[in-house]
C-alpha atoms as a PDB file:
ATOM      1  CA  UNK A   1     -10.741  12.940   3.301  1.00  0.00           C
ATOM      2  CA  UNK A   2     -11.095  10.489   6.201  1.00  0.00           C
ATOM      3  CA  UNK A   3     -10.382   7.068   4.426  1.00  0.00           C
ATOM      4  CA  UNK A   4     -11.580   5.042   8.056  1.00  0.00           C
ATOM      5  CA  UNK A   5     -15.086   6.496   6.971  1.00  0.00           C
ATOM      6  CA  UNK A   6     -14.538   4.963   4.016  1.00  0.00           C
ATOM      7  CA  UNK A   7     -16.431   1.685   2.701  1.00  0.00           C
ATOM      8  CA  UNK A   8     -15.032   0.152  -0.452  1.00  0.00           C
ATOM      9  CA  UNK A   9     -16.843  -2.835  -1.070  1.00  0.00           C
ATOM     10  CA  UNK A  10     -15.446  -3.781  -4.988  1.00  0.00           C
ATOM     11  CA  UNK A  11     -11.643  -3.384  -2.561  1.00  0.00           C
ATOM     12  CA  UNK A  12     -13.015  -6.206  -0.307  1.00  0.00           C
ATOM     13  CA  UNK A  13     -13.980  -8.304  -3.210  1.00  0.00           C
ATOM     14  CA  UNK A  14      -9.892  -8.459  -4.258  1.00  0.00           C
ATOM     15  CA  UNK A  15      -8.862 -11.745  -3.439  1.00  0.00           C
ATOM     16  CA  UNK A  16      -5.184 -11.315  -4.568  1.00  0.00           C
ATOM     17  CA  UNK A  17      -4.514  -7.664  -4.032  1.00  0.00           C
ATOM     18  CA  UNK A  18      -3.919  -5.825  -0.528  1.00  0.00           C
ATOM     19  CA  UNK A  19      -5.128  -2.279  -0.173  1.00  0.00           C
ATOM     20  CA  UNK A  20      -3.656  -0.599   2.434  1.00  0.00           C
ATOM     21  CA  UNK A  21      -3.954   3.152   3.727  1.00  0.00           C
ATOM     22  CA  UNK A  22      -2.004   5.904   6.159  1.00  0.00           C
ATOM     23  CA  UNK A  23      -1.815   8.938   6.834  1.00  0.00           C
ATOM     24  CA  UNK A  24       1.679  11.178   6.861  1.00  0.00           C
ATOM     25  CA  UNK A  25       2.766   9.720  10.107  1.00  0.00           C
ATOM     26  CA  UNK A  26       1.955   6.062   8.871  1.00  0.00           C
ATOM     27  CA  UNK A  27      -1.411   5.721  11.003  1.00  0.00           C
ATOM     28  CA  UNK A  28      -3.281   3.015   8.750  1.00  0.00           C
ATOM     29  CA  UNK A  29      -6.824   4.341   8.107  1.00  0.00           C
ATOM     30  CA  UNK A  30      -7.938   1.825   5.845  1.00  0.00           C
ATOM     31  CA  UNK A  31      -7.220  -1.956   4.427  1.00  0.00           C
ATOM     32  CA  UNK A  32      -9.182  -4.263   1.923  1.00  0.00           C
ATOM     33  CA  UNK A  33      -9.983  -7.779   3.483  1.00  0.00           C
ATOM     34  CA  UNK A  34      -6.981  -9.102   1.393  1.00  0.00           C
ATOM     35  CA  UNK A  35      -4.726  -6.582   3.710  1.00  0.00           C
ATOM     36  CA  UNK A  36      -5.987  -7.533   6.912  1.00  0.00           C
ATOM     37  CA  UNK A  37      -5.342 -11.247   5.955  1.00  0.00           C
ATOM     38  CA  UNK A  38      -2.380 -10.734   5.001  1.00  0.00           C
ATOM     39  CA  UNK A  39      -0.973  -7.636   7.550  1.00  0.00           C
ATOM     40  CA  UNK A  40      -3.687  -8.780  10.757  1.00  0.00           C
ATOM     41  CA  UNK A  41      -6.295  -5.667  11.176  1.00  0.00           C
ATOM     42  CA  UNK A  42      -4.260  -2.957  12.063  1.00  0.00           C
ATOM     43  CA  UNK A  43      -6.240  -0.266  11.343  1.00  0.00           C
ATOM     44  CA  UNK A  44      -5.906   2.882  13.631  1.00  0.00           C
ATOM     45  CA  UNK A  45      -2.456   2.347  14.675  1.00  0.00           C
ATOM     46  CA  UNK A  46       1.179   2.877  13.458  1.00  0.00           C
ATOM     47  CA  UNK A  47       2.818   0.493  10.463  1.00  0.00           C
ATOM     48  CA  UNK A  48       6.164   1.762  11.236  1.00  0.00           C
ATOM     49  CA  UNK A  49       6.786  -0.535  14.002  1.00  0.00           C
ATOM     50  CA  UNK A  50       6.466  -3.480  11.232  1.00  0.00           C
ATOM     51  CA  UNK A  51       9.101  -2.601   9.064  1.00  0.00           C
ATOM     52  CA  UNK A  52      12.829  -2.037   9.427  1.00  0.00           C
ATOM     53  CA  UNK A  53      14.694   1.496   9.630  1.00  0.00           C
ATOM     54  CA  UNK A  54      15.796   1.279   5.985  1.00  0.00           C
ATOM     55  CA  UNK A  55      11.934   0.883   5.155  1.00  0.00           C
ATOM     56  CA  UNK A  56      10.917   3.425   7.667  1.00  0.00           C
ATOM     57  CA  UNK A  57      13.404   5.965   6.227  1.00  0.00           C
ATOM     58  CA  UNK A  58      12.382   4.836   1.695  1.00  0.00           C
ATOM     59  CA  UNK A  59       8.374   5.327   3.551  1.00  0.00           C
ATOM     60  CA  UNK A  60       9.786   8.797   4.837  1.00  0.00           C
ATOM     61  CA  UNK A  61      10.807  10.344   1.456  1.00  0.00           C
ATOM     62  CA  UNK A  62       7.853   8.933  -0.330  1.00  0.00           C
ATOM     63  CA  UNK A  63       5.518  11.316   2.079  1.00  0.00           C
ATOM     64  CA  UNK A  64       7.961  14.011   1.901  1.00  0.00           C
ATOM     65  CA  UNK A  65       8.858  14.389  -1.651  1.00  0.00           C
ATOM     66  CA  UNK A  66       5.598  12.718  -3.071  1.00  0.00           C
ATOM     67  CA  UNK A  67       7.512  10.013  -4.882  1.00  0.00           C
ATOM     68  CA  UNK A  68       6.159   6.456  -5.887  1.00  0.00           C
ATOM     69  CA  UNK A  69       8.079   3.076  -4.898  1.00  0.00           C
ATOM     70  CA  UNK A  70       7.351  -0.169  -7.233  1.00  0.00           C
ATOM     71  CA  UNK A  71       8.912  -3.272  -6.389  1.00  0.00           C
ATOM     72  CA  UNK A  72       8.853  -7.203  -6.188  1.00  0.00           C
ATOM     73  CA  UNK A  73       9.027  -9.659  -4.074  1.00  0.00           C
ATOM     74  CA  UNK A  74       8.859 -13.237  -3.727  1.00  0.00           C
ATOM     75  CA  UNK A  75       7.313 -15.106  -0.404  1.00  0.00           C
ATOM     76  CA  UNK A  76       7.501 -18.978  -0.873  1.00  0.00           C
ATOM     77  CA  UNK A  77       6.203 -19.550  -3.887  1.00  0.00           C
ATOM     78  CA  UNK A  78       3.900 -16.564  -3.821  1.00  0.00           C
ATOM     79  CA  UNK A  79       5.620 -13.118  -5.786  1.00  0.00           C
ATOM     80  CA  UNK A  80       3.686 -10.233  -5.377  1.00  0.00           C
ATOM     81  CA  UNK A  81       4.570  -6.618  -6.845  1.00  0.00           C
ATOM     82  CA  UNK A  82       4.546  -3.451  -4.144  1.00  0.00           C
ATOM     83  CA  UNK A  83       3.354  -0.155  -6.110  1.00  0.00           C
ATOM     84  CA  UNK A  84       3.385   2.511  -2.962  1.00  0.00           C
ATOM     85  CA  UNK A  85       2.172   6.009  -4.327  1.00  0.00           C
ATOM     86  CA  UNK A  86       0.838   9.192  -2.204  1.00  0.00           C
ATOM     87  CA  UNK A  87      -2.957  10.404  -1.781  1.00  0.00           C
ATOM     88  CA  UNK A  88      -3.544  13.826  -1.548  1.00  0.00           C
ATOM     89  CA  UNK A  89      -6.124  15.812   0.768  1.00  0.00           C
ATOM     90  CA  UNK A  90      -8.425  18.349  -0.719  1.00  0.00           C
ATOM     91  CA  UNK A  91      -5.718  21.036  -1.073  1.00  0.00           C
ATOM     92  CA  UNK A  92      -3.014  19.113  -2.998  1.00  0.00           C
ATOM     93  CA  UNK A  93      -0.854  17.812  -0.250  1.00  0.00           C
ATOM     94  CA  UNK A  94       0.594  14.535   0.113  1.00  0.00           C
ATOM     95  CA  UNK A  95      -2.036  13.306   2.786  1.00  0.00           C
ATOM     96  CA  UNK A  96       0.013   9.912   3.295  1.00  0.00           C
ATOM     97  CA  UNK A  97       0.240   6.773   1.181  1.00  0.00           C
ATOM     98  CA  UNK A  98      -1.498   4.048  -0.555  1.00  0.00           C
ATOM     99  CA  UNK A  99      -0.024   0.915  -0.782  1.00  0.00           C
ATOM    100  CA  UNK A 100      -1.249  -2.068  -3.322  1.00  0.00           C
ATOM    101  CA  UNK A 101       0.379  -5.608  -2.728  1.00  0.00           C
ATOM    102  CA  UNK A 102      -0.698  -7.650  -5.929  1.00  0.00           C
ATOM    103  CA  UNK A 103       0.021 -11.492  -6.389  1.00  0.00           C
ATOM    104  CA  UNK A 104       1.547 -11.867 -10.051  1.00  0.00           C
ATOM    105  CA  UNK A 105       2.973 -14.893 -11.725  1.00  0.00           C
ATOM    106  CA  UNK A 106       5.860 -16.006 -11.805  1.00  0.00           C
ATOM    107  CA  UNK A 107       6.153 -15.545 -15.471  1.00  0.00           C
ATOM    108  CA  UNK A 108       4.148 -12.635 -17.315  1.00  0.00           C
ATOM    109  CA  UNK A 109       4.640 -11.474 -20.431  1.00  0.00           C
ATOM    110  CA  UNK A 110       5.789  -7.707 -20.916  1.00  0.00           C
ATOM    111  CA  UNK A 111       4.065  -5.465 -23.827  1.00  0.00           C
ATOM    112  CA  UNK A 112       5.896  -2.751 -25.644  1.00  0.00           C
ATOM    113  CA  UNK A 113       2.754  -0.461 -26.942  1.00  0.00           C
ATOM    114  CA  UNK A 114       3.421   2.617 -28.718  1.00  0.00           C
END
């Protein structure tokens, strides 16, 4: 699957969720308009040289041992949660990653449903 062939127009209608794409060795092949706002367009080249080695080495084990990441994190006022999962090619394999940056409040309410 070639995600930079891609078009995703409902992704480009997101106004507070970033979309962003890479391959295995963190080559970003596709981002929502939300993502580019946010990251600048950098489609087509690395996203390792924008985060830190700890980051680098958490973005590592997620390709290699297929594992999600969910976090939060507040920017100014703005707190977004960080859900990172793998995509897979047509074979099974982890292809690279997926990464979804949503804005949430600051207070949400949390559903137990059985």
């Amino acid at each position: 699957m070639n995600f930079s062939e891609i078009r995703c127009p409902w992704g480009d209608t997101l106004k507070t969720c970033a979309i962003t794409v890479c391959d295995r060795e963190g080559i970003v092949l596709y981002q929502n308009n939300r993502s580019v706002e946010v990251n600048g367009d950098v489609c087509g080249r690395s996203m390792l040289p924008c985060h830190s080695e700890r980051s680098r080495q958490i973005i590592d084990r997620l390709i290699n041992n297929g594992e999600n990441n969910a976090y939060t994190i507040q920017k100014r006022d703005l707190r977004k949660l960080i859900y990172q999962t793998p995509w897979h090619d047509d074979s099974g394999c982890v292809a690279g990653l997926v990464e979804f940056s949503l804005e949430i409040p600051a207070e949400m309410p949390h559903y137990v449903r059985e």
